[in-house]
Protein backbone atom coordinates (compact mmCIF):
# COMPACT_ATOMS: atom_id res chain seq x y z
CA UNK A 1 1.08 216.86 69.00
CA UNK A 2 1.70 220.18 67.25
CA UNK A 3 2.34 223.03 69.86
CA UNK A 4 -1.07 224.63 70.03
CA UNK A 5 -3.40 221.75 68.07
CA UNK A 6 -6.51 221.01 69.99
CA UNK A 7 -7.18 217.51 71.50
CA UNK A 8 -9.87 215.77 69.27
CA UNK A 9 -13.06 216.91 71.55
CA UNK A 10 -11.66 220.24 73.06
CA UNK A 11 -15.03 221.87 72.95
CA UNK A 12 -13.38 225.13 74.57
CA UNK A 13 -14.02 227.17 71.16
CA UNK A 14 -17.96 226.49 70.89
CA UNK A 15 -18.27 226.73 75.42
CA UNK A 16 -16.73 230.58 74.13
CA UNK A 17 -18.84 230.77 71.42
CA UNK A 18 -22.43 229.38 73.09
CA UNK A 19 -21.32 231.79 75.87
CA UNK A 20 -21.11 234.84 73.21
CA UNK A 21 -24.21 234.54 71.98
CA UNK A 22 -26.11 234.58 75.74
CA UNK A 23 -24.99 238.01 75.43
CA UNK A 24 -26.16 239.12 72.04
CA UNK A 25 -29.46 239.19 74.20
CA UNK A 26 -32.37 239.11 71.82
CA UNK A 27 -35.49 238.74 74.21
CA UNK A 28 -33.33 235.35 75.42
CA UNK A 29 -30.86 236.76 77.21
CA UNK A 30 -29.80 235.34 80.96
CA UNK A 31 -30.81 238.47 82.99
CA UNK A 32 -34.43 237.69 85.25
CA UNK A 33 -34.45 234.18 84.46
CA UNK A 34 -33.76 233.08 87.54
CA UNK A 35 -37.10 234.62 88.37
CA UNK A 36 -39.19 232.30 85.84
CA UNK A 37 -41.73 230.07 86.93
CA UNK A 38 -41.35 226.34 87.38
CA UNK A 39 -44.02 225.41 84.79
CA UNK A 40 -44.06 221.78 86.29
CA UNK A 41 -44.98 223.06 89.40
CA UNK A 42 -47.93 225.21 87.89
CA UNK A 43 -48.98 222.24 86.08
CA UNK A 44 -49.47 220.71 89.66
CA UNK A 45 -51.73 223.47 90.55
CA UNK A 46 -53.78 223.29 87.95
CA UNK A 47 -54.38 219.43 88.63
CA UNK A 48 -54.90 220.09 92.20
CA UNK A 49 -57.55 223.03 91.56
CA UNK A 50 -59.07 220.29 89.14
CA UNK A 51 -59.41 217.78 91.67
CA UNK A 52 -60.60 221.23 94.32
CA UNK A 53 -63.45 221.51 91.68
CA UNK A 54 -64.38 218.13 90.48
CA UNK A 55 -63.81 216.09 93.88
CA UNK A 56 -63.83 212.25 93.35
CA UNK A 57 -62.86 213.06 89.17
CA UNK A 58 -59.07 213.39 89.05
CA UNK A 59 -57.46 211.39 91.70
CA UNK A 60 -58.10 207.85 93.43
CA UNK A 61 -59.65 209.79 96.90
CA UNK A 62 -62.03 208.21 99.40
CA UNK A 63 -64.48 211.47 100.58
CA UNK A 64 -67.18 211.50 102.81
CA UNK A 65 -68.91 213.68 104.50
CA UNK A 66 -67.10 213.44 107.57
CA UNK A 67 -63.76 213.82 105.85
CA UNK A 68 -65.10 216.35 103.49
CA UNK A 69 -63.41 219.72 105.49
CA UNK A 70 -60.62 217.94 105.96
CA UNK A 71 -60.23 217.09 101.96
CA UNK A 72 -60.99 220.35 101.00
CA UNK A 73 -58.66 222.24 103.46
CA UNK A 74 -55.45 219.96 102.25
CA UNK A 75 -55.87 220.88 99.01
CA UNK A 76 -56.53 224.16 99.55
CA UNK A 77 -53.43 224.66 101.38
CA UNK A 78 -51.25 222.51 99.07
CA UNK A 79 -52.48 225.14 96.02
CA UNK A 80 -51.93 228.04 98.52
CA UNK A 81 -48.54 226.78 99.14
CA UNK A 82 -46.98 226.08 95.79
CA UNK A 83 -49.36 228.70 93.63
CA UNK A 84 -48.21 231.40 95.88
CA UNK A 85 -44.63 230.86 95.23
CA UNK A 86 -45.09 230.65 90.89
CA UNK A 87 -47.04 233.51 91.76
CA UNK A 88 -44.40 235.58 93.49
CA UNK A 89 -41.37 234.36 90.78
CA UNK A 90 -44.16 235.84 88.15
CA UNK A 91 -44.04 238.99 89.86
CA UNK A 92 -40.01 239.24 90.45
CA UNK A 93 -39.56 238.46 86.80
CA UNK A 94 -42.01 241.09 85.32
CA UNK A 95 -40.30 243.67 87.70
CA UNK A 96 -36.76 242.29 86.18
CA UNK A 97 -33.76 242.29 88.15
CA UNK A 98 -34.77 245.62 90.23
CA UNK A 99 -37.86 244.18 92.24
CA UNK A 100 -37.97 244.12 95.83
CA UNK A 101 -39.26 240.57 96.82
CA UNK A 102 -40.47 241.46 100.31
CA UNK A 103 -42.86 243.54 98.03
CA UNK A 104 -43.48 240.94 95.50
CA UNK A 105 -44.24 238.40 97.94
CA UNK A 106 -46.95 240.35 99.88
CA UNK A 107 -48.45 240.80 96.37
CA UNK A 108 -48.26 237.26 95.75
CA UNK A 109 -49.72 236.51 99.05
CA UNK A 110 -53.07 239.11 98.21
CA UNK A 111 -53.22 237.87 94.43
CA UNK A 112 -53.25 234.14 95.51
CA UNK A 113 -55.68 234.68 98.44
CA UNK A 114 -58.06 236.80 95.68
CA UNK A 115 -57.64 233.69 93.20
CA UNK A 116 -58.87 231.17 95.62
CA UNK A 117 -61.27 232.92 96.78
CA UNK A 118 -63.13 232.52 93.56
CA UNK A 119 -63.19 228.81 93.40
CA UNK A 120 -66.65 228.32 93.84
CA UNK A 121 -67.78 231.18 91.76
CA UNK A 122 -65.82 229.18 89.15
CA UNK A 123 -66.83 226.02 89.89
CA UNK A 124 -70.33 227.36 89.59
CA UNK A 125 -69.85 228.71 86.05
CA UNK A 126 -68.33 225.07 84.59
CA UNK A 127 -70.97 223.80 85.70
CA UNK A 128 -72.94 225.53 83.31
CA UNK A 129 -70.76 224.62 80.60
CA UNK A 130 -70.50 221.29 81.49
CA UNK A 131 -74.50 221.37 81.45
CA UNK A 132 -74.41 223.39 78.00
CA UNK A 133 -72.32 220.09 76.65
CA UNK A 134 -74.96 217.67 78.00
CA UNK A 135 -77.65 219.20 76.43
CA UNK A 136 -75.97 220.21 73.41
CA UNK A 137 -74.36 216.72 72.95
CA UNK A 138 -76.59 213.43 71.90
CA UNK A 139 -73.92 211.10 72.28
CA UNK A 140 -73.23 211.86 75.97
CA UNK A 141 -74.15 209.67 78.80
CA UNK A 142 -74.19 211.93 81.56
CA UNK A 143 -72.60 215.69 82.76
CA UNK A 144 -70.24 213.29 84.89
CA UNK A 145 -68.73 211.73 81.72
CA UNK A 146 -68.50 214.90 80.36
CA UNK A 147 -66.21 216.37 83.50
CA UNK A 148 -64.26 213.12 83.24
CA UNK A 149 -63.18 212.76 80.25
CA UNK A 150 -64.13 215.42 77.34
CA UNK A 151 -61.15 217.58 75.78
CA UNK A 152 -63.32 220.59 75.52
CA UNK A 153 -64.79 221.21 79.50
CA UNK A 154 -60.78 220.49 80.07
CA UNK A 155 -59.68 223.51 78.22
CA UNK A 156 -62.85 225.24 79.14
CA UNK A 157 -61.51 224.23 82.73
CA UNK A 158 -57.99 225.68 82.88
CA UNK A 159 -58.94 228.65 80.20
CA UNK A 160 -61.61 229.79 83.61
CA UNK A 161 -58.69 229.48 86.26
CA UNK A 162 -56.16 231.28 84.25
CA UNK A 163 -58.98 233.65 83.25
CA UNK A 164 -59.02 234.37 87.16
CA UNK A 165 -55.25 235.13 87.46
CA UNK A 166 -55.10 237.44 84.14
CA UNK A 167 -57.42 239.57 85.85
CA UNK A 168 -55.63 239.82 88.48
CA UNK A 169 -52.87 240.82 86.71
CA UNK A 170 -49.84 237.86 87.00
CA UNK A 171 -47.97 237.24 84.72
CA UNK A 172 -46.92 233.99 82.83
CA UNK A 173 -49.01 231.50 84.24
CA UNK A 174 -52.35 232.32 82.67
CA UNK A 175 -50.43 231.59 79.62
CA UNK A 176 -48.44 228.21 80.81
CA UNK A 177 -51.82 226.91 82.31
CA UNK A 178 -53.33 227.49 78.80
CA UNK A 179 -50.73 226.26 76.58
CA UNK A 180 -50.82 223.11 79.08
CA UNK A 181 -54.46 222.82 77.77
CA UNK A 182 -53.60 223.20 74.37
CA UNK A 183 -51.06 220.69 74.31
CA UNK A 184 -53.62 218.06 75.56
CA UNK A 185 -56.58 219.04 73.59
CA UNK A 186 -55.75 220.95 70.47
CA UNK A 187 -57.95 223.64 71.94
CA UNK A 188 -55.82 227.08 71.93
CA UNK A 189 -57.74 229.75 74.26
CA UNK A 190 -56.04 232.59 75.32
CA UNK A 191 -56.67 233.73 78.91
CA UNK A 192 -57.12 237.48 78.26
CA UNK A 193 -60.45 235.67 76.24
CA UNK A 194 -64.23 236.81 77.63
CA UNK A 195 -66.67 234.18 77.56
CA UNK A 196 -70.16 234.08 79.29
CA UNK A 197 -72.14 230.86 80.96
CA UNK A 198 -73.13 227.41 79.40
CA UNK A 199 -70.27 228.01 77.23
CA UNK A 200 -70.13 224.33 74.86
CA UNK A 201 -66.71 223.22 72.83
CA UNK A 202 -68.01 219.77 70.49
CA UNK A 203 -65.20 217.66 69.74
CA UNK A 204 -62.99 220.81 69.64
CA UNK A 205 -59.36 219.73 68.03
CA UNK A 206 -58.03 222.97 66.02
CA UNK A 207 -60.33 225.71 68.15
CA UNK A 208 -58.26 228.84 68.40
CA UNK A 209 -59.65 231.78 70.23
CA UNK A 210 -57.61 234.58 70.22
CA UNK A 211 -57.22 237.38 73.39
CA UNK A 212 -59.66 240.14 72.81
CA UNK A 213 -62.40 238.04 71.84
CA UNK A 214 -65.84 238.09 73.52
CA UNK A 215 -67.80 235.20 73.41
CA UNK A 216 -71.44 235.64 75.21
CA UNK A 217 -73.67 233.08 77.43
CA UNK A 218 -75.23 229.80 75.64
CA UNK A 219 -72.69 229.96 72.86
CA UNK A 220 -71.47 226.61 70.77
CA UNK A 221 -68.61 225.90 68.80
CA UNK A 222 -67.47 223.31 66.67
CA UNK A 223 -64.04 221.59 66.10
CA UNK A 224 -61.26 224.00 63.96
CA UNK A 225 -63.18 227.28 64.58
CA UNK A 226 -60.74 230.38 64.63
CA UNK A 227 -61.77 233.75 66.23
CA UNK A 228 -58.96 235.57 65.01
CA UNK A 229 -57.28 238.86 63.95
CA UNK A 230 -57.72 240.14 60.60
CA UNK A 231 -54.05 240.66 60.11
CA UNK A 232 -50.98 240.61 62.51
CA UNK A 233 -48.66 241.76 60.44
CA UNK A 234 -48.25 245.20 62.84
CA UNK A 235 -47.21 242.60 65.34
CA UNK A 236 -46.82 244.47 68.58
CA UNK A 237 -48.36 247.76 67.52
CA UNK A 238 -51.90 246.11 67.85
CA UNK A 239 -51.05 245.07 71.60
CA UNK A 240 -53.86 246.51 73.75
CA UNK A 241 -55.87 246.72 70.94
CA UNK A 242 -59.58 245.03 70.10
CA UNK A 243 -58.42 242.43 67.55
CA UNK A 244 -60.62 239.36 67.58
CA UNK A 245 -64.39 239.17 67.47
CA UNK A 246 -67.41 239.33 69.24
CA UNK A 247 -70.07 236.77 69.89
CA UNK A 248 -72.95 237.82 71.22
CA UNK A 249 -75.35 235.51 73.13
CA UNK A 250 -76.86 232.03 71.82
CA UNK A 251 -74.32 231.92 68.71
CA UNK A 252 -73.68 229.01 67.01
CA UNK A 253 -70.20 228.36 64.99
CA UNK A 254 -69.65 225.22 62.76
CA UNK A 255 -66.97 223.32 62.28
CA UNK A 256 -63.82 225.01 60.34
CA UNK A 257 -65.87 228.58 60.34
CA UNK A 258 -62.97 231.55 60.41
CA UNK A 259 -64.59 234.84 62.42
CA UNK A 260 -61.65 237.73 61.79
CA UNK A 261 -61.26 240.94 62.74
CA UNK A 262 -61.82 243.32 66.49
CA UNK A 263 -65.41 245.31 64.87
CA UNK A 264 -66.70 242.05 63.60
CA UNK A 265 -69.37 241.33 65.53
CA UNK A 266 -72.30 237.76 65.07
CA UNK A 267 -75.34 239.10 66.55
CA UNK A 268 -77.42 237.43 69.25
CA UNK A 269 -78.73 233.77 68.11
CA UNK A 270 -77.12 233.80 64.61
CA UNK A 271 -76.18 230.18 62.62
CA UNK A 272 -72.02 230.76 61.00
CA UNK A 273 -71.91 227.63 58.65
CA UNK A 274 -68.86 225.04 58.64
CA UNK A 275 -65.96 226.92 56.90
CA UNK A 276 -67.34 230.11 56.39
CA UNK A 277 -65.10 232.90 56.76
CA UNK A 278 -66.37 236.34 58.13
CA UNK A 279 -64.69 239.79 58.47
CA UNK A 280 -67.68 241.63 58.97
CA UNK A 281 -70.18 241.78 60.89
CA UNK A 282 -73.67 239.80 61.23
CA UNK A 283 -77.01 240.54 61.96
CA UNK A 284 -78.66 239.36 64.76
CA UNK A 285 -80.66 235.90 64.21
CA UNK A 286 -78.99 235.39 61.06
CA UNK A 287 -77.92 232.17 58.86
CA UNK A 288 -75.05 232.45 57.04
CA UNK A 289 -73.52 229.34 54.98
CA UNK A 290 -70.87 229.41 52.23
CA UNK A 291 -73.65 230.25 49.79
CA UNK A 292 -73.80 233.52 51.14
CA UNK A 293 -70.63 235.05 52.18
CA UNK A 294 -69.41 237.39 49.99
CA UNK A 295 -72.91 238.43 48.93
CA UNK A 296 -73.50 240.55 52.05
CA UNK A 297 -75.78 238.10 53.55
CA UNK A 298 -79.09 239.34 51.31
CA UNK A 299 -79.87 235.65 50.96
CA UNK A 300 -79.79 235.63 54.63
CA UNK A 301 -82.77 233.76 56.59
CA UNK A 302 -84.17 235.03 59.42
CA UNK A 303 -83.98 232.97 62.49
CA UNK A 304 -86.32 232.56 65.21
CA UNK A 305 -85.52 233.45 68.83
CA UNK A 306 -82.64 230.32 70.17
């Protein structure tokens, strides 16, 4: 072998040069990561709060009523346990490599307890929605099918819990819990979302609802409905900003209906036909179709009270 001639699989030049580019940084770069959160393990939580809310639904266990405290406390702890911990790395990697965990894990011990402690005010509210799909939905048997096995009270499910934690300000795992949803269902809701009571997703594939929407009580949506921004091409100079829209109470959105824009607002009880597109706002009680968009609704019918 010629003095200096690499041996046919010295990878030596590409370790140096994968090694390189870890420090060409980018938003990828090594430092914090150690702090990440074990997204397996917060996909765990959210299946254990699942089975917390729906008892019996999610996993092959014998309750009774004499067993019932006992149920609930194991699972209670087991969230406690794990959640706290994703919790704390959350916190230690927002802070980056300067954060005192003693701090971060008293935090993570307050945020946690806060969380849980709105379990049954959540478990309250799906029960609305899985209500809202019962009575919305002909071809359902029964709000217990509806818990077990449609896509929509699913993301509805996780979008609530994560919901919970981006108010309490963690970071990361709203997000992961979502984008576990959306991998499952095709339905893409972003925690930082508001949405009111007896809130119904039909079939749902292709929903996308974007962070500063608003969605009001008794509202229904179809499958591929977007409530969107009306441009993101300012990418992180909109952040904070109102960019999606508001739905006010009792709307109704059909299937592959576009909504764009932070100031558009569908007033209480309004109709949006199947793939309408909107970037303004609409009346109160108002049906609009394809027929009408772009005319400024004055073929508009009035609606009576939903």
């Amino acid at each position: 072998m010629a003095n200096g001639q690499k041996q046919e699989g010295d990878i030596s030049d590409l370790v140096a040069a994968v090694i390189a580019s870890y420090e060409s940084g980018g938003g990828a770069e090594l430092s914090g990561i150690r702090f990440l959160p074990d997204k397996a393990a917060v996909i765990d939580c959210v299946e254990l709060l699942r089975r917390l809310l729906f008892p019996g639904y999610f996993a092959k266990d014998e309750i009774d009523a004499g067993h019932r405290e006992y149920y609930v406390g194991d699972l209670l702890y087991r969230i406690r346990r794990e959640l706290r911990r994703q919790i704390c790395c959350a916190f230690n990697y927002g802070a980056g490599d300067g954060a005192n965990c003693h701090d971060m894990s008293e935090r993570a011990d307050a945020v946690c307890q806060r969380f849980l402690e709105r379990i049954p005010a959540a478990r309250e509210t799906l029960l609305t929605d899985a209500q809202a799909t019962y009575d919305g939905d002909p071809a359902a048997r029964g709000v217990r099918e509806i818990i077990f096995a449609y896509p929509g009270i699913f993301a509805i499910t996780v979008y609530r819990l994560a919901h919970a934690l981006h108010l309490l300000e963690v970071p990361l795992i709203p997000r992961i819990m979502t984008e576990y949803a959306h991998s499952l269902t095709g339905i893409d809701i972003h925690p930082g979302a508001e949405i009111g009571h007896h809130f119904f997703i039909d079939h749902g594939t292709g929903i996308v609802i974007g962070e500063t929407t608003e969605i009001g009580a008794n509202v229904k949506i179809y499958q591929n409905v977007t409530l969107g921004a009306l441009s993101t091409r300012g990418g992180q100079s909109f952040r904070g900003k109102k960019r999606h829209p508001t739905l006010e109470d009792e709307v109704t959105v059909y299937a592959g209906a576009s909504i764009l824009g932070g100031e558009t607002v569908i007033g209480k009880g309004s109709v949006i036909g199947s793939n309408a597109f909107i970037t303004q706002s609409v009346p109160p009680f108002t049906r609009v179709s394809i027929k009408h968009v772009g005319h400024d609704f004055k073929e508009r019918d009035n609606l009576p009270s939903l």
